[in-house]
C-alpha atoms as a PDB file:
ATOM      1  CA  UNK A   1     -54.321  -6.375  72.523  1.00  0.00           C
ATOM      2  CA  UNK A   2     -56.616  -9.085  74.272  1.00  0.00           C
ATOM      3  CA  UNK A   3     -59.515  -7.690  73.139  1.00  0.00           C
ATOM      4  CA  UNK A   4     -59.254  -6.634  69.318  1.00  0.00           C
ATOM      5  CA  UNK A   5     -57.144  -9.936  68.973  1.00  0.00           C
ATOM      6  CA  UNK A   6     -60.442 -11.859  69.807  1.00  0.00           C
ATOM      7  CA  UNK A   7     -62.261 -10.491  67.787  1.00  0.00           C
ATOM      8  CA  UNK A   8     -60.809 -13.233  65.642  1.00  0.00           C
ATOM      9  CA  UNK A   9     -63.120 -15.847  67.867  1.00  0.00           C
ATOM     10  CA  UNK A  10     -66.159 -13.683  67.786  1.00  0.00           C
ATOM     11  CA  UNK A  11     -69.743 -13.830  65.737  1.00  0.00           C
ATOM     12  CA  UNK A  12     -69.144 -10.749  63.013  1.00  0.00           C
ATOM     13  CA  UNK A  13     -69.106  -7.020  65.423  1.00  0.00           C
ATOM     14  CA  UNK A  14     -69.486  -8.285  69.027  1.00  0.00           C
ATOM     15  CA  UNK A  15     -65.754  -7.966  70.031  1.00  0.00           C
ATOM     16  CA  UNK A  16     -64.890  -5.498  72.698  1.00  0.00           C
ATOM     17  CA  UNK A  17     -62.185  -2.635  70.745  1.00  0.00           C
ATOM     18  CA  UNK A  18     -59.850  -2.146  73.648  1.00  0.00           C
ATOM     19  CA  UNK A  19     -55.997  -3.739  72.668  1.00  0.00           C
ATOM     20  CA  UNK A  20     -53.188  -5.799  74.439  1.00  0.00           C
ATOM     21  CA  UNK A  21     -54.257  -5.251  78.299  1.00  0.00           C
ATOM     22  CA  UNK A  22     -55.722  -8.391  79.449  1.00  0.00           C
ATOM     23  CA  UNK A  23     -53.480 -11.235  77.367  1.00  0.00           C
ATOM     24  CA  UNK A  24     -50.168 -10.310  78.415  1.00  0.00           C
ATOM     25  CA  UNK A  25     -47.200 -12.485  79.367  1.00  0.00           C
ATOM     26  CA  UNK A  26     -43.609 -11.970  80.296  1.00  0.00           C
ATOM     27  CA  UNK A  27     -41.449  -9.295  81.464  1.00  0.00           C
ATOM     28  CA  UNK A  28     -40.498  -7.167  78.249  1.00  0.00           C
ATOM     29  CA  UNK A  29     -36.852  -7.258  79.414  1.00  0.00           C
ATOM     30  CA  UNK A  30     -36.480 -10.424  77.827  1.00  0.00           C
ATOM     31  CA  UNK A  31     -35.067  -9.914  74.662  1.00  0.00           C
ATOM     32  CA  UNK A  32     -35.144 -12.692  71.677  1.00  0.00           C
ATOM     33  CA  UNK A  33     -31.503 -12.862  71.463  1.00  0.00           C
ATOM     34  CA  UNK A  34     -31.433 -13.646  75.358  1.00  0.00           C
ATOM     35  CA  UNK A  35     -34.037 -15.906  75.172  1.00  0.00           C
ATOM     36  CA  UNK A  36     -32.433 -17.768  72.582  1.00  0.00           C
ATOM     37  CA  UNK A  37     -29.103 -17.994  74.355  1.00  0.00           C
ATOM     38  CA  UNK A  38     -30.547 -19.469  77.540  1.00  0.00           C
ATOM     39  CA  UNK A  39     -32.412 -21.900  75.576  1.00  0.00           C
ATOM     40  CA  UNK A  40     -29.243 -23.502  74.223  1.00  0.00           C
ATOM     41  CA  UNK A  41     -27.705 -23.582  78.069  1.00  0.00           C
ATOM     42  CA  UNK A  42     -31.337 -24.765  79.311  1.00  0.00           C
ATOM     43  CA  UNK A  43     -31.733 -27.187  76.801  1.00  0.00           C
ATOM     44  CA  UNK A  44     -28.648 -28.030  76.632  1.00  0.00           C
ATOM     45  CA  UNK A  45     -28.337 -29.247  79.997  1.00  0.00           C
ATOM     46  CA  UNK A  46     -31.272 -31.990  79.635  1.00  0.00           C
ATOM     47  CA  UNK A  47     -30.999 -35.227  79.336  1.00  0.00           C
ATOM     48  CA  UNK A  48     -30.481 -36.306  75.666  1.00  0.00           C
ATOM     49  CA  UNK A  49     -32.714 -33.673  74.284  1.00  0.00           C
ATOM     50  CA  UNK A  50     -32.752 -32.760  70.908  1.00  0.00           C
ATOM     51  CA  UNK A  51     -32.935 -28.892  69.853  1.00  0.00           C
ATOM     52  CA  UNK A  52     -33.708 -27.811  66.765  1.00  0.00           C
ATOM     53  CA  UNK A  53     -34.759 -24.529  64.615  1.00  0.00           C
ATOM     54  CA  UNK A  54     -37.578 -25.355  62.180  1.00  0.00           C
ATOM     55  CA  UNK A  55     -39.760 -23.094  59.650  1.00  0.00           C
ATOM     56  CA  UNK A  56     -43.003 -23.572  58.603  1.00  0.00           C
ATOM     57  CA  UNK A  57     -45.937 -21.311  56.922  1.00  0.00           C
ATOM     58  CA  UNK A  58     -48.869 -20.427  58.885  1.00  0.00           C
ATOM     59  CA  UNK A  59     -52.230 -21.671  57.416  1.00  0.00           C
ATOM     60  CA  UNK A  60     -53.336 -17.664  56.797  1.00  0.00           C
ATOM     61  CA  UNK A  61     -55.655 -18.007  53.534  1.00  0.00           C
ATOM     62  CA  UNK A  62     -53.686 -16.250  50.559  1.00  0.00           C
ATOM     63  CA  UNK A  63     -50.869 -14.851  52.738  1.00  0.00           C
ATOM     64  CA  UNK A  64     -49.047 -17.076  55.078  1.00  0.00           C
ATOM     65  CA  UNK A  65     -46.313 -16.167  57.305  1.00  0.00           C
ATOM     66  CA  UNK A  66     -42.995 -18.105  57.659  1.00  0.00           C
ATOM     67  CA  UNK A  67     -42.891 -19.020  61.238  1.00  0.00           C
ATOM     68  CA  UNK A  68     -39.564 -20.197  63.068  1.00  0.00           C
ATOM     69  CA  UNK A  69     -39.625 -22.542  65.652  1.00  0.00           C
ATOM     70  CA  UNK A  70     -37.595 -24.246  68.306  1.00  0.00           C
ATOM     71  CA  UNK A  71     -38.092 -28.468  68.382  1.00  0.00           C
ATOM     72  CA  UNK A  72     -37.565 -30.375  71.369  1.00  0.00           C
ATOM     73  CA  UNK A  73     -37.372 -33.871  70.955  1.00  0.00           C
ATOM     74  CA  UNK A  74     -37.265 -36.236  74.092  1.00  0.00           C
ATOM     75  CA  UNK A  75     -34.349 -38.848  74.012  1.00  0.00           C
ATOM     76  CA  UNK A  76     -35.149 -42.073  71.651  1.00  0.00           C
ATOM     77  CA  UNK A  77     -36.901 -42.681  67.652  1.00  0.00           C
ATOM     78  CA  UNK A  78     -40.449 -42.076  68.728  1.00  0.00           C
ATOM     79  CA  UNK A  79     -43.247 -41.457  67.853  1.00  0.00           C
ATOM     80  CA  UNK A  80     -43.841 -39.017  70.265  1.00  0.00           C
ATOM     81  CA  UNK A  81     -47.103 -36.802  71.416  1.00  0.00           C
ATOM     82  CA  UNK A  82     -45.939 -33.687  71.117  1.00  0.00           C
ATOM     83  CA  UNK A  83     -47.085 -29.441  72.523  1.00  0.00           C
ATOM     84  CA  UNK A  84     -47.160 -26.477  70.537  1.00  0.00           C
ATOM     85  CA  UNK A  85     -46.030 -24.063  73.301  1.00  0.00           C
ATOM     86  CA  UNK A  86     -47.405 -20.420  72.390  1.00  0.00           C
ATOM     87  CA  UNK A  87     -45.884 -17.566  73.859  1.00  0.00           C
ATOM     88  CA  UNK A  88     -47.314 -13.952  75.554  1.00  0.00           C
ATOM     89  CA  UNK A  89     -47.087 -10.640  74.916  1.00  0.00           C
ATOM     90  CA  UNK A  90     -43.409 -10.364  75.192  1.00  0.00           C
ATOM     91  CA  UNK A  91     -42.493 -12.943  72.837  1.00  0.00           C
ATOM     92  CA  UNK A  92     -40.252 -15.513  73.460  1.00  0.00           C
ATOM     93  CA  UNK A  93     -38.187 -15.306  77.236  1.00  0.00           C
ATOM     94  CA  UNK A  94     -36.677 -18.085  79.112  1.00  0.00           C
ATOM     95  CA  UNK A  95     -39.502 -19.757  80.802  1.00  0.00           C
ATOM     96  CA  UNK A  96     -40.396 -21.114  77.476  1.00  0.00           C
ATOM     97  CA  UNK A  97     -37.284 -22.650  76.853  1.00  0.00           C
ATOM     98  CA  UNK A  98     -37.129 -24.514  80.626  1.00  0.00           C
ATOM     99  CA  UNK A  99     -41.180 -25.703  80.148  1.00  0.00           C
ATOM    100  CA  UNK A 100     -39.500 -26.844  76.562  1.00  0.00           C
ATOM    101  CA  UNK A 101     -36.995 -29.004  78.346  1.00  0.00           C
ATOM    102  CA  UNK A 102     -39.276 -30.286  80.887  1.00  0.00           C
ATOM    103  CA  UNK A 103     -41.673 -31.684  78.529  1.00  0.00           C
ATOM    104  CA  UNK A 104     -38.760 -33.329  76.384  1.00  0.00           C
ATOM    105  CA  UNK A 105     -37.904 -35.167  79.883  1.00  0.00           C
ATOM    106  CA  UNK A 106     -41.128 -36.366  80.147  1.00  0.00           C
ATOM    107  CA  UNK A 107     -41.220 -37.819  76.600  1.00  0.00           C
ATOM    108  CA  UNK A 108     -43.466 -35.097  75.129  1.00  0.00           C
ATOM    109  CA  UNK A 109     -41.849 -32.841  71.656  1.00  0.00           C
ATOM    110  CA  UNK A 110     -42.114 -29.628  72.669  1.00  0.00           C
ATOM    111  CA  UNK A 111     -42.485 -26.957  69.708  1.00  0.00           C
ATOM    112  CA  UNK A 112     -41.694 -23.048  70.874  1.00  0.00           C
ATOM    113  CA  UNK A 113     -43.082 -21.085  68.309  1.00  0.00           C
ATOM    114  CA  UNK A 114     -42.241 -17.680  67.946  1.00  0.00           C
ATOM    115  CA  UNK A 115     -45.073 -15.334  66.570  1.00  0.00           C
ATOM    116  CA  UNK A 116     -43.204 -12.117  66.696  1.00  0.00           C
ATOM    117  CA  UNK A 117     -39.666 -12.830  66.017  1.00  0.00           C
ATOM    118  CA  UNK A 118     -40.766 -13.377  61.909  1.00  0.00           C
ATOM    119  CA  UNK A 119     -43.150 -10.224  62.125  1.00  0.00           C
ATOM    120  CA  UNK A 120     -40.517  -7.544  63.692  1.00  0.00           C
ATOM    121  CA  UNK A 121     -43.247  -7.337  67.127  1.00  0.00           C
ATOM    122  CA  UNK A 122     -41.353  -5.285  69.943  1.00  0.00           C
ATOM    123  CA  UNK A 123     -43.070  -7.599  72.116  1.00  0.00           C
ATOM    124  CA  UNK A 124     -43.147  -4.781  74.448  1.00  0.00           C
ATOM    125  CA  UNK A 125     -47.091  -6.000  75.754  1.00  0.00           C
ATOM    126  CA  UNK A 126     -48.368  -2.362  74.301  1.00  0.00           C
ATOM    127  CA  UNK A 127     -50.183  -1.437  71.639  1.00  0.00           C
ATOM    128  CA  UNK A 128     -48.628  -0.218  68.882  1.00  0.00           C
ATOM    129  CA  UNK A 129     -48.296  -0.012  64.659  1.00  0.00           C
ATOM    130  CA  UNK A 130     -46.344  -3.395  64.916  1.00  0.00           C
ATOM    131  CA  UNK A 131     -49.113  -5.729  66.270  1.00  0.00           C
ATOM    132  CA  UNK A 132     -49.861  -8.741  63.851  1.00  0.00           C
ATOM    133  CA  UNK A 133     -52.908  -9.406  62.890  1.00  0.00           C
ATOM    134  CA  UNK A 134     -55.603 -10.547  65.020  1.00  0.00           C
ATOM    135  CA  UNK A 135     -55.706 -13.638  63.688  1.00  0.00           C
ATOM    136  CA  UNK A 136     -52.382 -14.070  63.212  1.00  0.00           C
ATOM    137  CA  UNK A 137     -51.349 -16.196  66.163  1.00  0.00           C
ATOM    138  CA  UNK A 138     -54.541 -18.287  65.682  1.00  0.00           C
ATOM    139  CA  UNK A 139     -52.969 -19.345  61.836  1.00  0.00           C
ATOM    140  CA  UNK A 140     -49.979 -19.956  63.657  1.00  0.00           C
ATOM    141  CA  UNK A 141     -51.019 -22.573  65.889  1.00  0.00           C
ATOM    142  CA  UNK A 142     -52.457 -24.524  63.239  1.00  0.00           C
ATOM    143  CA  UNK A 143     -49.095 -24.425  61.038  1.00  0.00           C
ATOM    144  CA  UNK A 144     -47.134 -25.673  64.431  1.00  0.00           C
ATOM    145  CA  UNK A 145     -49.404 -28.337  64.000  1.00  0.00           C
ATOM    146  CA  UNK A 146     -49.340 -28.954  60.505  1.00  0.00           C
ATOM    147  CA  UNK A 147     -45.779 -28.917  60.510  1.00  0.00           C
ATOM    148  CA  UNK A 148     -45.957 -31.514  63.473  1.00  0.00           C
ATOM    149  CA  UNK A 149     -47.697 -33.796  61.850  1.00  0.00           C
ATOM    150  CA  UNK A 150     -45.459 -34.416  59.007  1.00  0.00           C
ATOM    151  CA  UNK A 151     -43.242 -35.720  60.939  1.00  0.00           C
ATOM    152  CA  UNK A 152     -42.873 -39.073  61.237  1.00  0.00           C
ATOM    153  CA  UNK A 153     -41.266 -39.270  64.687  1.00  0.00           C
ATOM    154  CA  UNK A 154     -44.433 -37.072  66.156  1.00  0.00           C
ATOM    155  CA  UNK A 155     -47.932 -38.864  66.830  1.00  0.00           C
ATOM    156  CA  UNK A 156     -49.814 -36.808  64.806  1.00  0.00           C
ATOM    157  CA  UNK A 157     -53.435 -37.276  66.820  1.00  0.00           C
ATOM    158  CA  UNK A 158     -51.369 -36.602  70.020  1.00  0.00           C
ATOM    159  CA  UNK A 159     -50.545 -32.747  69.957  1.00  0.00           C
ATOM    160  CA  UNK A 160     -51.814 -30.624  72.726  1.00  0.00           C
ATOM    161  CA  UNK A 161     -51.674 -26.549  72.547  1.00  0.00           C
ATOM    162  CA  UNK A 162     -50.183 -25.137  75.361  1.00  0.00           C
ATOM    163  CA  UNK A 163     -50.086 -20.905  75.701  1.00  0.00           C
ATOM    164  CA  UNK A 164     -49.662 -18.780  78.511  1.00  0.00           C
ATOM    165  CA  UNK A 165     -51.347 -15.202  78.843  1.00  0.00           C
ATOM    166  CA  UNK A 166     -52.125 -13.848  75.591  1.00  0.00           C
ATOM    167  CA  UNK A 167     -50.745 -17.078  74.530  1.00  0.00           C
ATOM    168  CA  UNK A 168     -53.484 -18.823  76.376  1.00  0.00           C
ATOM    169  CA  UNK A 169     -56.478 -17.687  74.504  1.00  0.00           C
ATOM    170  CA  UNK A 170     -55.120 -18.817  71.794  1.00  0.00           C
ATOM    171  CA  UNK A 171     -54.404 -22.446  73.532  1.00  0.00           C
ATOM    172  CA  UNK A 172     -58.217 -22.550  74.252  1.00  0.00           C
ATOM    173  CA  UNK A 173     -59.347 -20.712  70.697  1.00  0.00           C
ATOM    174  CA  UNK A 174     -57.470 -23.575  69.135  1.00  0.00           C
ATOM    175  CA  UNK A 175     -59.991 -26.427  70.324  1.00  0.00           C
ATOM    176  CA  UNK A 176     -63.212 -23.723  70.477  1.00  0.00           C
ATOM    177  CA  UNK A 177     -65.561 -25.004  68.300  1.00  0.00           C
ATOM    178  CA  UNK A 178     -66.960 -21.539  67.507  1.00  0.00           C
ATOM    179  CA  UNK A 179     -63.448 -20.347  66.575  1.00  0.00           C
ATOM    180  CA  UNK A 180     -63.117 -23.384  64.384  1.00  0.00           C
ATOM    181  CA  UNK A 181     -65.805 -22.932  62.963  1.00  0.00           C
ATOM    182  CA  UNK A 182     -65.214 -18.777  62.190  1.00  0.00           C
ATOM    183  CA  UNK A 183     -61.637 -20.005  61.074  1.00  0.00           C
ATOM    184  CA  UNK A 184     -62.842 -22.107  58.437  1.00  0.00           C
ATOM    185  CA  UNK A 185     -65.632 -19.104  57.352  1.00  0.00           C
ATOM    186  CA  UNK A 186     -62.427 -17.374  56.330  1.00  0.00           C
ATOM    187  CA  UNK A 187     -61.188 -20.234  54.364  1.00  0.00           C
ATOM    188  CA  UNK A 188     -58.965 -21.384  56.758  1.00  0.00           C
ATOM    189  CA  UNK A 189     -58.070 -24.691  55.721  1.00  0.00           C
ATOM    190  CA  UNK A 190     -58.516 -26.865  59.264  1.00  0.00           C
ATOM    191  CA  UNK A 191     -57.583 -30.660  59.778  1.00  0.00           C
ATOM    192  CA  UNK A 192     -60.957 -32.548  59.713  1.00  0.00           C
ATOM    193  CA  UNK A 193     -61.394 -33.563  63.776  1.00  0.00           C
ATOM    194  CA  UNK A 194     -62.459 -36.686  62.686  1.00  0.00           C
ATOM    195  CA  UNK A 195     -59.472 -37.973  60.845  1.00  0.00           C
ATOM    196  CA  UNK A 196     -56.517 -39.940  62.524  1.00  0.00           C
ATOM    197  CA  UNK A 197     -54.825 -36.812  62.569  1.00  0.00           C
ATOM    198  CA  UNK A 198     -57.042 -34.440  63.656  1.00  0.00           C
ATOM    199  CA  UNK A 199     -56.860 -31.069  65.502  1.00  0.00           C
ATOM    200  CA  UNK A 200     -55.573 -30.478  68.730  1.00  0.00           C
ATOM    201  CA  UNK A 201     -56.306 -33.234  71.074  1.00  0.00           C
ATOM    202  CA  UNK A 202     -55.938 -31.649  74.045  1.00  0.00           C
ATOM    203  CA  UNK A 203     -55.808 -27.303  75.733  1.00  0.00           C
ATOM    204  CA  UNK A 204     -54.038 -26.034  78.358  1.00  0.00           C
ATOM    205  CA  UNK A 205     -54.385 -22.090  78.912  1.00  0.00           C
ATOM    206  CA  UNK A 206     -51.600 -20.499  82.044  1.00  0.00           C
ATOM    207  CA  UNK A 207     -53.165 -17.952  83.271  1.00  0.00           C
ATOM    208  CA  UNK A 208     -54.420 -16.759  80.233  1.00  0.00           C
ATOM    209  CA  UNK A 209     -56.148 -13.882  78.520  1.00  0.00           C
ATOM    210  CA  UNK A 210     -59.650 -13.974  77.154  1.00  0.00           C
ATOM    211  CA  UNK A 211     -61.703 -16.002  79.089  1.00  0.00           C
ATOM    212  CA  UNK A 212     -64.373 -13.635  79.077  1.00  0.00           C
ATOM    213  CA  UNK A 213     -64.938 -13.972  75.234  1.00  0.00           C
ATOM    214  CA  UNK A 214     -65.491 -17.729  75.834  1.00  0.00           C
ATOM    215  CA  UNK A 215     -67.917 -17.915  78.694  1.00  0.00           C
ATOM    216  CA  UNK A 216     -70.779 -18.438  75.501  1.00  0.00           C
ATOM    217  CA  UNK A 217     -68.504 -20.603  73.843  1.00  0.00           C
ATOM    218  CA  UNK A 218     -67.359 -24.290  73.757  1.00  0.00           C
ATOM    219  CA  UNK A 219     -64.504 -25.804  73.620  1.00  0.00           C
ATOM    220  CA  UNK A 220     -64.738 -29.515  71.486  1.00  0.00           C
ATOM    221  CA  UNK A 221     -61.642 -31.207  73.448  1.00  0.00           C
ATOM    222  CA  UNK A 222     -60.426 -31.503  76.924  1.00  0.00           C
ATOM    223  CA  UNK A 223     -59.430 -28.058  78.663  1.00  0.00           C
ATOM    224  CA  UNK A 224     -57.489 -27.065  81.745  1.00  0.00           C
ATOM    225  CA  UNK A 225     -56.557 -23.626  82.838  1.00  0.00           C
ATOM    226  CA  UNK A 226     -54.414 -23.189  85.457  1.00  0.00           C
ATOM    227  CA  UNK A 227     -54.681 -19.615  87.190  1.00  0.00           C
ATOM    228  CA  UNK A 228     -53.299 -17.546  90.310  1.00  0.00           C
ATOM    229  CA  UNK A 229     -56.370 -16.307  92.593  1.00  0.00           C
ATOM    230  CA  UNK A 230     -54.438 -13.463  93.215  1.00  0.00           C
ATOM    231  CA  UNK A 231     -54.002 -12.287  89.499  1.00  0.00           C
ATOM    232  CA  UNK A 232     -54.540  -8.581  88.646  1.00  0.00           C
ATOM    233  CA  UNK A 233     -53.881  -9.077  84.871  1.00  0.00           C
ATOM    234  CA  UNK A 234     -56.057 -12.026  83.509  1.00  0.00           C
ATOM    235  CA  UNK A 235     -58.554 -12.483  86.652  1.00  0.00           C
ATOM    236  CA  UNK A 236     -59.185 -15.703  87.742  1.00  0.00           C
ATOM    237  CA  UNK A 237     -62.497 -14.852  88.003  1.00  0.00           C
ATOM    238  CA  UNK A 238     -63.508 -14.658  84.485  1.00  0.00           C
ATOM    239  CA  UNK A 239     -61.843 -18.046  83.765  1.00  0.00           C
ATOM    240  CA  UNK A 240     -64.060 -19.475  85.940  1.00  0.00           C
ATOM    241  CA  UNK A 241     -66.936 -18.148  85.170  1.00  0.00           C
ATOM    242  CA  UNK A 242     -66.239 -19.767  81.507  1.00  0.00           C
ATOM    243  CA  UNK A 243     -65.175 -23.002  82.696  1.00  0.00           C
ATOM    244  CA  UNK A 244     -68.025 -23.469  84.872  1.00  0.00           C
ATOM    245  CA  UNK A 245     -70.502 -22.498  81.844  1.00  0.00           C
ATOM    246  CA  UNK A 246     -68.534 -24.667  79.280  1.00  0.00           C
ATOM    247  CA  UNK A 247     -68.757 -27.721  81.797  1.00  0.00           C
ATOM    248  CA  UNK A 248     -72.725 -26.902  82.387  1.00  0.00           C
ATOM    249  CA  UNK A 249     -72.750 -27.497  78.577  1.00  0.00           C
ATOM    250  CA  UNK A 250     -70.830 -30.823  78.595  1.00  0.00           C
ATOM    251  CA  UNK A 251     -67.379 -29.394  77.850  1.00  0.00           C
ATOM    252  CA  UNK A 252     -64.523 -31.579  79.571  1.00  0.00           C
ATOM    253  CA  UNK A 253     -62.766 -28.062  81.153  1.00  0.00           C
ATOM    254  CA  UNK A 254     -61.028 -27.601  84.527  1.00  0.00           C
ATOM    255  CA  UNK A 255     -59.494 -24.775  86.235  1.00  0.00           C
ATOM    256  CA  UNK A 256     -57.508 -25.029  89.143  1.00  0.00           C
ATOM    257  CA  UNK A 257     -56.540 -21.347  91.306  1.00  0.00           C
ATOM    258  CA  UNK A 258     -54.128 -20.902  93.306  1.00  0.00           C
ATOM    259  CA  UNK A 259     -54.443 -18.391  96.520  1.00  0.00           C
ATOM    260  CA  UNK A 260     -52.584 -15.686  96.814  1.00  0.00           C
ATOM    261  CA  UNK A 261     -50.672 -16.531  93.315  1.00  0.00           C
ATOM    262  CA  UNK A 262     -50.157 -13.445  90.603  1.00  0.00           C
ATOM    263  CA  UNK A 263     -48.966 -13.511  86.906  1.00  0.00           C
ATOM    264  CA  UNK A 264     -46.148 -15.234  86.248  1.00  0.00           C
ATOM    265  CA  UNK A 265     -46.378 -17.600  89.078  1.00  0.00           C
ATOM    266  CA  UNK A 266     -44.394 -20.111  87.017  1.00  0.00           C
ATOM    267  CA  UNK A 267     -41.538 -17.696  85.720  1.00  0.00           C
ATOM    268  CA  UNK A 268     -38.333 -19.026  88.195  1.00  0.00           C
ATOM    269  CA  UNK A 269     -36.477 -15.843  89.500  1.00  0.00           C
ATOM    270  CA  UNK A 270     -39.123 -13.343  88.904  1.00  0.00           C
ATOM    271  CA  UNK A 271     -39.601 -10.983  92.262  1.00  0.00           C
ATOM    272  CA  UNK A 272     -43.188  -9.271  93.094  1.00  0.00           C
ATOM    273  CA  UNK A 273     -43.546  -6.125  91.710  1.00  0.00           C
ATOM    274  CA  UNK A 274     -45.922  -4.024  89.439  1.00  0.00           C
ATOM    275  CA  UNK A 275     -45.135  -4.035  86.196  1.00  0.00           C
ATOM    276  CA  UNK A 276     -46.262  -0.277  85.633  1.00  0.00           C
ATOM    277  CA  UNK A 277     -45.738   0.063  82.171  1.00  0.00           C
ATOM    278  CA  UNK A 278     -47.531  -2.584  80.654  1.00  0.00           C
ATOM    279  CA  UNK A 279     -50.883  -2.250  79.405  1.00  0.00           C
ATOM    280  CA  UNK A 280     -53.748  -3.861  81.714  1.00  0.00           C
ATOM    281  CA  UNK A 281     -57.700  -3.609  80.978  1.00  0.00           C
ATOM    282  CA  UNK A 282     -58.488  -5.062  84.521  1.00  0.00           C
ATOM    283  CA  UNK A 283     -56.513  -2.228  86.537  1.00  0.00           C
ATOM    284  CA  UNK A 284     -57.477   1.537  86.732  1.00  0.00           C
ATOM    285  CA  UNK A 285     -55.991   3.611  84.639  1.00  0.00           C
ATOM    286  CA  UNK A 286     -55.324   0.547  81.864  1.00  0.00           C
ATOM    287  CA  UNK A 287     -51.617   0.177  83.089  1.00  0.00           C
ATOM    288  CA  UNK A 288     -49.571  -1.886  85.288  1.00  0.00           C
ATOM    289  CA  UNK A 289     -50.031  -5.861  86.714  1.00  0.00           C
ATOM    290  CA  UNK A 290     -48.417  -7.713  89.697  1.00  0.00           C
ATOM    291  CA  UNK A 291     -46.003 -10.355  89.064  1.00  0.00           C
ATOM    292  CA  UNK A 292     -44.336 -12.891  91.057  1.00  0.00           C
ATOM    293  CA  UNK A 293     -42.816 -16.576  90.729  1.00  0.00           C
ATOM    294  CA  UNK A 294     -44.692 -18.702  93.472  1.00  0.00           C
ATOM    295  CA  UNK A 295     -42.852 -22.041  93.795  1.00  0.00           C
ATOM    296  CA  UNK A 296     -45.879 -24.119  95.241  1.00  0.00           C
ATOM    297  CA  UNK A 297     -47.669 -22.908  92.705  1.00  0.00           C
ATOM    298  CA  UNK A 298     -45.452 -23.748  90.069  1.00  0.00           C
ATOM    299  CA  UNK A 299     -44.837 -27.393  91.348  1.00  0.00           C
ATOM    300  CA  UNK A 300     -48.674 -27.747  90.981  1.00  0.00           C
ATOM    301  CA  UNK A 301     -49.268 -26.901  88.126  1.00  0.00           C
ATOM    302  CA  UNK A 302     -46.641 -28.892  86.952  1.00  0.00           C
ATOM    303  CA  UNK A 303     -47.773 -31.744  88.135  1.00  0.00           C
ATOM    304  CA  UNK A 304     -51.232 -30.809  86.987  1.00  0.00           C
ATOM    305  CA  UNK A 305     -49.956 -30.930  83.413  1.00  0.00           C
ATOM    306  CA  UNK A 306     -48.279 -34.092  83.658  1.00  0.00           C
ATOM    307  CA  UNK A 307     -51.314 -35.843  85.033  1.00  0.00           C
ATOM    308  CA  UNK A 308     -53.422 -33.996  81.992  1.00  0.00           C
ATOM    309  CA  UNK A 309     -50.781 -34.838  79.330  1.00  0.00           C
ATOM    310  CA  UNK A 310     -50.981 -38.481  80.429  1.00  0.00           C
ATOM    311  CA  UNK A 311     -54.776 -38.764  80.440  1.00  0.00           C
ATOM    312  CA  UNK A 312     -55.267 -37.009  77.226  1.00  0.00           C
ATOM    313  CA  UNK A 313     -52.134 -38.060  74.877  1.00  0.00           C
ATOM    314  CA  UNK A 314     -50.222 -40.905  75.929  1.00  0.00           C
END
């Protein structure tokens, strides 16, 4: 889908036409109603935090969506700063529900949106009849963060996007200025960037889809992407290649790589293997990516958040 999904961010007819491979996430095991049941345990178990399932309409000109949404509120009245978490190809699996919690414990709102629980996506990270449109997720994002800032307990000028995989493009799209800008040519109706609450402050892309689409592009507010070296889905190589050309340009971007690391370095309990049936633009044949939980890797990049969070919202 990574590809046809961009062409959401692109000038009119330059999009590449293949679907789905490259902006992938999560084993398509995971099931909503699993997902969903480990998030009350997992959430459950922190310390004070709040859960709660929200709606709100994405900002789609003419025809929005209802979107439902899990909020995680830290301990306390607020305000808060707050992430819109944006899941992968799979939907909504566990992992988001334990980043949820750990953000919550570190005084950050955590919103886990869920693009294709409302749209009846297999989230089975193939093509297929049931894939929203390419904009969709984009519209999304933008009603997570709508909806955020009507909240009085949220600091509305303090909400970072955070996506992993296909999610990720979407995490960097979000504070693009080109996709902005494209957005609004559709009569998207975007926060002004210069008002007290504003856009997204702040983007953080996990291994994520797309990069190639943005190595001409710019992103308007501090990036970080966060990447295994090792990754045969979304190759770190590409995301580098655009960070280095946004930052020759002035953009504040950073990527950090990990050696040896694949997909999913993050996801606790996952075990290497090749997904086989998954679709994959990078590998021959357009199928299959290696996966595997690395826990260096994860502790990093944990930490690397934190220390970005700080900088950029508190």
């Amino acid at each position: 889908m990574a590809a046809l999904l961009l062409a959401a961010f692109y000038p009119s007819g330059s999009a590449p036409v293949r679907r789905r491979a490259i902006s992938c996430y999560a084993r398509p095991v995971y099931r909503l109603a699993a997902a969903m049941m480990t998030a009350t345990l997992l959430i459950g178990c922190g310390a004070h935090a709040a859960r709660q399932t929200v709606r709100f309409p994405s900002v789609t000109p003419g025809a929005p969506t209802t979107i439902e949404a899990t909020l995680v509120r830290p301990a306390g009245p607020g305000p808060f700063p707050a992430v819109v978490q944006l899941h992968g190809c799979a939907g909504l699996e566990a992992q988001s529900f334990r980043w949820a919690r750990w953000f919550a414990e570190r005084g950050y709102a955590a919103l886990v949106v869920d693009s294709f629980g409302p749209r009846g996506v297999k989230g089975d990270c193939r093509s297929g009849p049931d894939d929203p449109p390419i904009t969709a997720r984009f519209d999304d994002a933008f009603g997570a963060l709508r909806y955020l800032q009507s909240l009085p307990e949220i600091r509305g000028d303090r909400v970072a996007a955070i996506g992993w995989s296909q999610g990720g493009v979407y995490a960097m799209a979000v504070i693009n200025g080109p996709s902005l800008e494209r957005a609004r040519g559709r009569g998207v109706a975007l926060p002004d960037i210069g008002s007290s609450a504003g856009g997204f402050a702040a983007g953080i892309g996990v291994y994520p889809g797309g990069c190639f689409s943005l190595v001409r592009e710019q992103v308007i507010r501090p990036l970080l992407v966060l990447i295994g070296e090792a990754d045969d889905w979304t190759p770190a190589a590409k995301c580098r290649e655009m960070v280095e050309a946004m930052r020759g340009r002035g953009a504040d971007a950073t990527i950090v790589t990990y050696p040896g690391a694949y997909h999913y370095f993050d996801v606790e309990g996952q075990r290497l293997e090749v997904q086989a049936q998954v679709e994959n633009d990078s590998r021959p044949g357009g199928f299959g990516a290696t996966v595997s939980y690395q826990a260096a890797a994860a502790a990093d990049a944990q930490r690397r958040v934190e220390e970005f969070l700080a900088r950029h919202l508190k």
